[in-house]
N, C-alpha and C. Protein backbone atom coordinates (compact mmCIF):
# COMPACT_ATOMS: atom_id res chain seq x y z
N UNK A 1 114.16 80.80 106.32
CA UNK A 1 113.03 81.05 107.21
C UNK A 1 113.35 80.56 108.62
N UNK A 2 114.26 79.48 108.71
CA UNK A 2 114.47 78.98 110.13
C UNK A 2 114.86 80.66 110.98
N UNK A 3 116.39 81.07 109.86
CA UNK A 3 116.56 81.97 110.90
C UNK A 3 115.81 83.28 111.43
N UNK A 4 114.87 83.49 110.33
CA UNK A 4 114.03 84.10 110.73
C UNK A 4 113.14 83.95 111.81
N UNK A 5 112.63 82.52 112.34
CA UNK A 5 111.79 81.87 112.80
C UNK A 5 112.76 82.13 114.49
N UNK A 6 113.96 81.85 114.72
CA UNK A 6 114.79 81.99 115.81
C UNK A 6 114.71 83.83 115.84
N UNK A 7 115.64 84.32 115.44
CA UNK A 7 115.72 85.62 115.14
C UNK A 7 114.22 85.96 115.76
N UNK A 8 112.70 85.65 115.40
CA UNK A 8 111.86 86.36 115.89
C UNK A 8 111.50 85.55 117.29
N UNK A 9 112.09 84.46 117.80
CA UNK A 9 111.73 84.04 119.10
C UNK A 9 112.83 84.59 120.29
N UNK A 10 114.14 84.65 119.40
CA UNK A 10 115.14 85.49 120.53
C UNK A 10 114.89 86.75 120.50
N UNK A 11 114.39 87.91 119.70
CA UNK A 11 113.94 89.05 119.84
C UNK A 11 112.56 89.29 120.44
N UNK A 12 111.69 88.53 120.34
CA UNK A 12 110.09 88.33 120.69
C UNK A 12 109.51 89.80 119.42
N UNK A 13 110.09 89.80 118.70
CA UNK A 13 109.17 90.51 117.61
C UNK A 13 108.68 89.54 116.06
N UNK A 14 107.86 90.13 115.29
CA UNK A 14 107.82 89.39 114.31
C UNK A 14 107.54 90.16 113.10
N UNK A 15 108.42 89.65 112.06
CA UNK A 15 107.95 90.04 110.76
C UNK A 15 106.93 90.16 110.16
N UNK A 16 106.74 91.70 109.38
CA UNK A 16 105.48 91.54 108.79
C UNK A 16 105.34 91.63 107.75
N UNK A 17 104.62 90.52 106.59
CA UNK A 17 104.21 90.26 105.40
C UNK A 17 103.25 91.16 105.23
N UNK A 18 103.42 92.15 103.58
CA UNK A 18 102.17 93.12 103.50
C UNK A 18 102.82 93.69 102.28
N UNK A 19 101.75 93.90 101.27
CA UNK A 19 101.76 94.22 99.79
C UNK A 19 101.47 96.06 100.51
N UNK A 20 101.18 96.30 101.07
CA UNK A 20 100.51 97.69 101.91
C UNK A 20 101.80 98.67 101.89
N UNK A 21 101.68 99.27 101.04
CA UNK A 21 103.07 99.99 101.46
C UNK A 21 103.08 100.95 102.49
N UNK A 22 102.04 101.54 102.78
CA UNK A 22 101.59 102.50 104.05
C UNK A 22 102.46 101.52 105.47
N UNK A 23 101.87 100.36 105.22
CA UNK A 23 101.67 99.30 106.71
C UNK A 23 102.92 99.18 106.80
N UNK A 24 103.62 99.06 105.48
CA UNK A 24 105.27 98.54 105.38
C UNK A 24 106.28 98.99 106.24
N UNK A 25 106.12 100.74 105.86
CA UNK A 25 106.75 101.64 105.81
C UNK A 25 106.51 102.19 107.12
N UNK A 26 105.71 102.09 108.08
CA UNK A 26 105.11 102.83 108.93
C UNK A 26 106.25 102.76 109.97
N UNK A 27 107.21 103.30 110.80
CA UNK A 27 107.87 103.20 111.67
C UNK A 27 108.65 103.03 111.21
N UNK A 28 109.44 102.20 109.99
CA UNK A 28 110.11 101.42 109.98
C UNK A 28 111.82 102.41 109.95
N UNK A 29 112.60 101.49 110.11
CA UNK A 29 114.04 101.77 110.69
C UNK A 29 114.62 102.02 109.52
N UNK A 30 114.79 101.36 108.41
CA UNK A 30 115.40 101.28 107.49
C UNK A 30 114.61 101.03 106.05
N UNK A 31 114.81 101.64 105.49
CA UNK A 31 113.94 101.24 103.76
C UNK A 31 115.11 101.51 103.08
N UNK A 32 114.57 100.08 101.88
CA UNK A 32 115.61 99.42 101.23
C UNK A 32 114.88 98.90 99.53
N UNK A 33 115.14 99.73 98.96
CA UNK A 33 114.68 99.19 97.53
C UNK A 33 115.80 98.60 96.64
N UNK A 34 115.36 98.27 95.76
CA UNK A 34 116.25 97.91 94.66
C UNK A 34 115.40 98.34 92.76
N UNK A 35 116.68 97.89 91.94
CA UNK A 35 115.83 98.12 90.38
C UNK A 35 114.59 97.15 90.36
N UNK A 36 113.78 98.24 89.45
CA UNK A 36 112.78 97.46 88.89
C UNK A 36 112.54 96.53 87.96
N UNK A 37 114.12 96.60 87.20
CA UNK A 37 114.31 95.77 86.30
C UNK A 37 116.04 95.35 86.18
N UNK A 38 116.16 94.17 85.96
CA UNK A 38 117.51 93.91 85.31
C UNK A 38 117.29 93.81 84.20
N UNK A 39 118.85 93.68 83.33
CA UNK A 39 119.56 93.80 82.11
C UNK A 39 118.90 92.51 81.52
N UNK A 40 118.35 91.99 80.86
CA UNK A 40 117.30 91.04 79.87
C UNK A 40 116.20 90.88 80.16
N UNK A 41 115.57 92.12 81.03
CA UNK A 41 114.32 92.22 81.28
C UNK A 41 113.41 93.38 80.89
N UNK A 42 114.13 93.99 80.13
CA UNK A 42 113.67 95.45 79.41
C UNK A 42 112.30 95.02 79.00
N UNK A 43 112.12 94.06 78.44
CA UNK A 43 110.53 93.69 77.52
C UNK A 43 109.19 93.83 78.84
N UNK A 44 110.00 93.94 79.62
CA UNK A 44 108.94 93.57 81.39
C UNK A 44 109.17 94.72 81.72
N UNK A 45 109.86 96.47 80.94
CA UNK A 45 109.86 97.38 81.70
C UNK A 45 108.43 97.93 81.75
N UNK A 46 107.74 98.04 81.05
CA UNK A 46 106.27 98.59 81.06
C UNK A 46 105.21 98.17 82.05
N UNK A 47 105.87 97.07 81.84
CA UNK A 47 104.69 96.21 82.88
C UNK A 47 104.88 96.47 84.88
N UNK A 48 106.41 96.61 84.67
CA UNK A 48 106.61 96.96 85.81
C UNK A 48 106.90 97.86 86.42
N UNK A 49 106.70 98.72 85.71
CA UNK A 49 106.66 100.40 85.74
C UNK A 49 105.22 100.79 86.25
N UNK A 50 104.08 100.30 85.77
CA UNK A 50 102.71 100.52 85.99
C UNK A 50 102.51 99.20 87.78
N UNK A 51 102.97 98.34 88.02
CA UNK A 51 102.85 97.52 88.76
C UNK A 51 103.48 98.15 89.82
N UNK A 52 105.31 98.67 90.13
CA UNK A 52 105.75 99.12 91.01
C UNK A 52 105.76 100.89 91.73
N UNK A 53 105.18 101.47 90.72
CA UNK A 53 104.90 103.15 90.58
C UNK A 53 104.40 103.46 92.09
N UNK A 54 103.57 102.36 92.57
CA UNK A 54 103.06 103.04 93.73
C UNK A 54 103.99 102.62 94.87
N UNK A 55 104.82 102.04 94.56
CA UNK A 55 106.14 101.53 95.51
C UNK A 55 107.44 102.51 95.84
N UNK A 56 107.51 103.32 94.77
CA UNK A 56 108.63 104.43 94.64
C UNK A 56 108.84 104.78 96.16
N UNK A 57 110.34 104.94 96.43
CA UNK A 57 110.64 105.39 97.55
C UNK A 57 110.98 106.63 97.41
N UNK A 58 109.79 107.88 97.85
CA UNK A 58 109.86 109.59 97.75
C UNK A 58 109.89 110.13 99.08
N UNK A 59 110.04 111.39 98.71
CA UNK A 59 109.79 112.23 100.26
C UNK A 59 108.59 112.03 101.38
N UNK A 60 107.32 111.71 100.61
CA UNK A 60 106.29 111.47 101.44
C UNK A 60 106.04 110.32 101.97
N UNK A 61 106.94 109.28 101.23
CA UNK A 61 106.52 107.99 101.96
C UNK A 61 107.90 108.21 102.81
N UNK A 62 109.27 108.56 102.55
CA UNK A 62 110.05 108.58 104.26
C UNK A 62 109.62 109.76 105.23
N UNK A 63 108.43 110.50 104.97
CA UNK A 63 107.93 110.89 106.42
C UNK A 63 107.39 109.73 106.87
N UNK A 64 106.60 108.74 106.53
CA UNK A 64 106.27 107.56 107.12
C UNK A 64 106.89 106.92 108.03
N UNK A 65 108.36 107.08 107.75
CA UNK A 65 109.09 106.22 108.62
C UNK A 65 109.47 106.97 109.67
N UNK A 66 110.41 105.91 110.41
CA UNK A 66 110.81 106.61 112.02
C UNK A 66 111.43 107.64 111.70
N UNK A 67 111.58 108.75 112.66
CA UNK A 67 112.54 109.58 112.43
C UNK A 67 113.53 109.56 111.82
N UNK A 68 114.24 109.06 112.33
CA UNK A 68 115.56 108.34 112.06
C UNK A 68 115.90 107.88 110.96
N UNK A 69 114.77 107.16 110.18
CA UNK A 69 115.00 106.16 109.64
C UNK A 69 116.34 106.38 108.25
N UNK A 70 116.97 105.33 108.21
CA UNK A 70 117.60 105.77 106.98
C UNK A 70 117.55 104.99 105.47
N UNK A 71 118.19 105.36 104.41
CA UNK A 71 117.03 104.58 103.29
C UNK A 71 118.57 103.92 102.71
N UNK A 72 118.69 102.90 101.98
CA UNK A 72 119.91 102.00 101.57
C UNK A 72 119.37 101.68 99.87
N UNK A 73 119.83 101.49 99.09
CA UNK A 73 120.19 100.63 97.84
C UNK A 73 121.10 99.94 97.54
N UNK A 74 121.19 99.49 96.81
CA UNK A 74 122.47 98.39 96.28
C UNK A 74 123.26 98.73 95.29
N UNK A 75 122.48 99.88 94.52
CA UNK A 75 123.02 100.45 93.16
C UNK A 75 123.42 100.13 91.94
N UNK A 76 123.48 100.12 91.09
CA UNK A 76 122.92 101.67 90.02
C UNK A 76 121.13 102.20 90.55
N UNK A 77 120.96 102.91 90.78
CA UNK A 77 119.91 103.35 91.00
C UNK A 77 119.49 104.27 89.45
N UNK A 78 117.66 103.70 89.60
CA UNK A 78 117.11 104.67 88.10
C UNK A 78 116.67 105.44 89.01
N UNK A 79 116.67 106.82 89.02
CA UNK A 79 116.56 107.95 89.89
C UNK A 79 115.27 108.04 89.31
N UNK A 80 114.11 108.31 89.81
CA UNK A 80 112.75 108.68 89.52
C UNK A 80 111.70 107.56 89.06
N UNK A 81 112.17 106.65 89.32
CA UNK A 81 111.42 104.82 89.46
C UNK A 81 111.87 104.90 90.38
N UNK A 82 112.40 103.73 90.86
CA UNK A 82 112.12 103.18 92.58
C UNK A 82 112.53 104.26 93.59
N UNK A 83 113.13 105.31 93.31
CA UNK A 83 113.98 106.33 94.35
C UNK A 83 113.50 107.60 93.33
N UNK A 84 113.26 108.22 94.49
CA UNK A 84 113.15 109.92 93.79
C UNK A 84 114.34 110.45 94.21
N UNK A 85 114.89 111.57 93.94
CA UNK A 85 115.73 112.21 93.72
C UNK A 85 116.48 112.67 95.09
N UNK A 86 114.81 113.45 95.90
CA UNK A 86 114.98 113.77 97.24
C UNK A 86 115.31 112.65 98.30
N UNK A 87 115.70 111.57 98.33
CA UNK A 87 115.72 110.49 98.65
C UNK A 87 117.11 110.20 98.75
N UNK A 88 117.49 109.82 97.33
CA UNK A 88 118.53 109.03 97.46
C UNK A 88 120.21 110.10 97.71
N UNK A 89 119.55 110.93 97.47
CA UNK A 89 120.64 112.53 97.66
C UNK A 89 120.27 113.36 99.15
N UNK A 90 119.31 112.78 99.63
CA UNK A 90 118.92 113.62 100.82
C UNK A 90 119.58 113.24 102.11
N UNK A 91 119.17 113.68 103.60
CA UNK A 91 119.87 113.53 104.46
C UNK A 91 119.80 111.85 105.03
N UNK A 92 118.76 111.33 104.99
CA UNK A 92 118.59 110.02 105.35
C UNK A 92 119.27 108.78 104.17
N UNK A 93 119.77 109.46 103.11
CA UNK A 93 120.30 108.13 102.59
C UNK A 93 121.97 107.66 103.17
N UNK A 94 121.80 106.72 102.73
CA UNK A 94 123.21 105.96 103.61
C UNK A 94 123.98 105.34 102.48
N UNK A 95 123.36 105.49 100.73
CA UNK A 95 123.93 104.53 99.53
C UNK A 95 125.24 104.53 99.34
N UNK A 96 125.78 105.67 99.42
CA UNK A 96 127.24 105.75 99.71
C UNK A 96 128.20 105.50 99.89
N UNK A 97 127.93 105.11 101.40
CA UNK A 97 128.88 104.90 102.37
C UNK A 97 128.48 103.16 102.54
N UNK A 98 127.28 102.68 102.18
CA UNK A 98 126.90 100.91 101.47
C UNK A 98 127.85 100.51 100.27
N UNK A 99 127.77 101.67 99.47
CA UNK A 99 128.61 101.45 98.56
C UNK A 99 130.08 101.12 98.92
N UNK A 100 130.26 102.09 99.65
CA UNK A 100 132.02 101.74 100.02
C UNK A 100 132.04 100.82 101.12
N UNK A 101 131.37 100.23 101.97
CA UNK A 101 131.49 99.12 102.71
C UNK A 101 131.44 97.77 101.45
N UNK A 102 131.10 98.21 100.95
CA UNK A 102 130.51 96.82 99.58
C UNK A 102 131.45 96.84 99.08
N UNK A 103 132.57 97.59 98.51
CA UNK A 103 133.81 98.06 98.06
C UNK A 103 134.94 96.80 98.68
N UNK A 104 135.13 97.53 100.25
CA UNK A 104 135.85 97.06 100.83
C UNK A 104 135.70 95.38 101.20
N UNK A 105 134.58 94.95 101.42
CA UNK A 105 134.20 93.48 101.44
C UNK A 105 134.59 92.65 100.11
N UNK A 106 134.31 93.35 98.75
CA UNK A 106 134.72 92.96 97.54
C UNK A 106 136.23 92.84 97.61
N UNK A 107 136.86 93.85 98.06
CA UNK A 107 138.58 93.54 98.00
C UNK A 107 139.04 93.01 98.51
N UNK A 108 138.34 92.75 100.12
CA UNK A 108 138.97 91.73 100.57
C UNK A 108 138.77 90.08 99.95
N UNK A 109 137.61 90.00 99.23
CA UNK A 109 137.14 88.77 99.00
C UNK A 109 138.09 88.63 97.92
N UNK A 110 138.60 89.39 96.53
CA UNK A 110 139.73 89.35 95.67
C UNK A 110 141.27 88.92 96.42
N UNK A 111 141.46 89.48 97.50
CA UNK A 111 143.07 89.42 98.11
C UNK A 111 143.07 87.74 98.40
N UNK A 112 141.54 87.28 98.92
CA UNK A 112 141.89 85.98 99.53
C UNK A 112 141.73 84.99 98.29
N UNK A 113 140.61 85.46 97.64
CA UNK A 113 141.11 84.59 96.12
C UNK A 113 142.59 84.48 95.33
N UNK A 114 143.02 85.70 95.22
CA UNK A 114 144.48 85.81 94.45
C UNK A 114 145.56 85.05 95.31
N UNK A 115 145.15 85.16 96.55
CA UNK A 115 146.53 84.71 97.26
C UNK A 115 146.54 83.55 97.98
N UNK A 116 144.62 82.91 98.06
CA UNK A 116 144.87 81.51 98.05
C UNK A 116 144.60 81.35 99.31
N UNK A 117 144.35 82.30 99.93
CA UNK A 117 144.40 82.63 101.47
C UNK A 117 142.65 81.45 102.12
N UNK A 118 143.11 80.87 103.04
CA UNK A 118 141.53 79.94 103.34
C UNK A 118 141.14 80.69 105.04
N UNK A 119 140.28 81.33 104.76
CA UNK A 119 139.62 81.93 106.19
C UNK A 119 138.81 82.20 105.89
């Protein structure tokens, strides 16, 4: 939170807290979901299936956002829970090319482990 707390005094903007997904989403630059569930949490899929449903990131909620905006995951994505289809395959997603930056950060982080390397 500190850096948040700097971050919004050197920018003069501020974060906004909001269960509102309308309010969330409204302008915004970038939308970013993740699963609704991990792997030993299956017994909590029901529950959070009915809890997050109105959260899904679809076509009508990225007209909400800026033009521009582009949409990210972290992946495996469940295609039709948190991401619809048109979304994560459409022109504004970026998962991809996250993916292969995530790739490349991973290998480098292996080369400096294997070889002992300190930087």
């Amino acid at each position: 939170m500190k850096l948040v707390e700097e971050n919004v005094k050197e920018n003069r903007v501020a974060p906004t807290f909001t269960e509102n997904i309308d309010e969330a989403i409204r302008e915004a630059n970038v939308v970013y979901t993740d699963l609704w569930w991990w792997v030993g949490q299956e017994q909590e899929a029901e529950e959070r299936v009915k809890a997050f449903t109105p959260y899904q990131v679809n076509g009508n909620l990225m007209k909400q956002a800026a033009r521009n905006a582009v949409f990210m995951h972290c992946l495996p994505a469940s295609r039709g829970m948190e991401v619809a289809d048109d979304v994560i395959d459409g022109p504004q997603s970026i998962v991809w090319d996250q993916a292969e930056n995530r790739l490349h950060v991973e290998k480098a982080i292996l080369v400096l482990l294997m070889t002992g390397q300190k930087r």
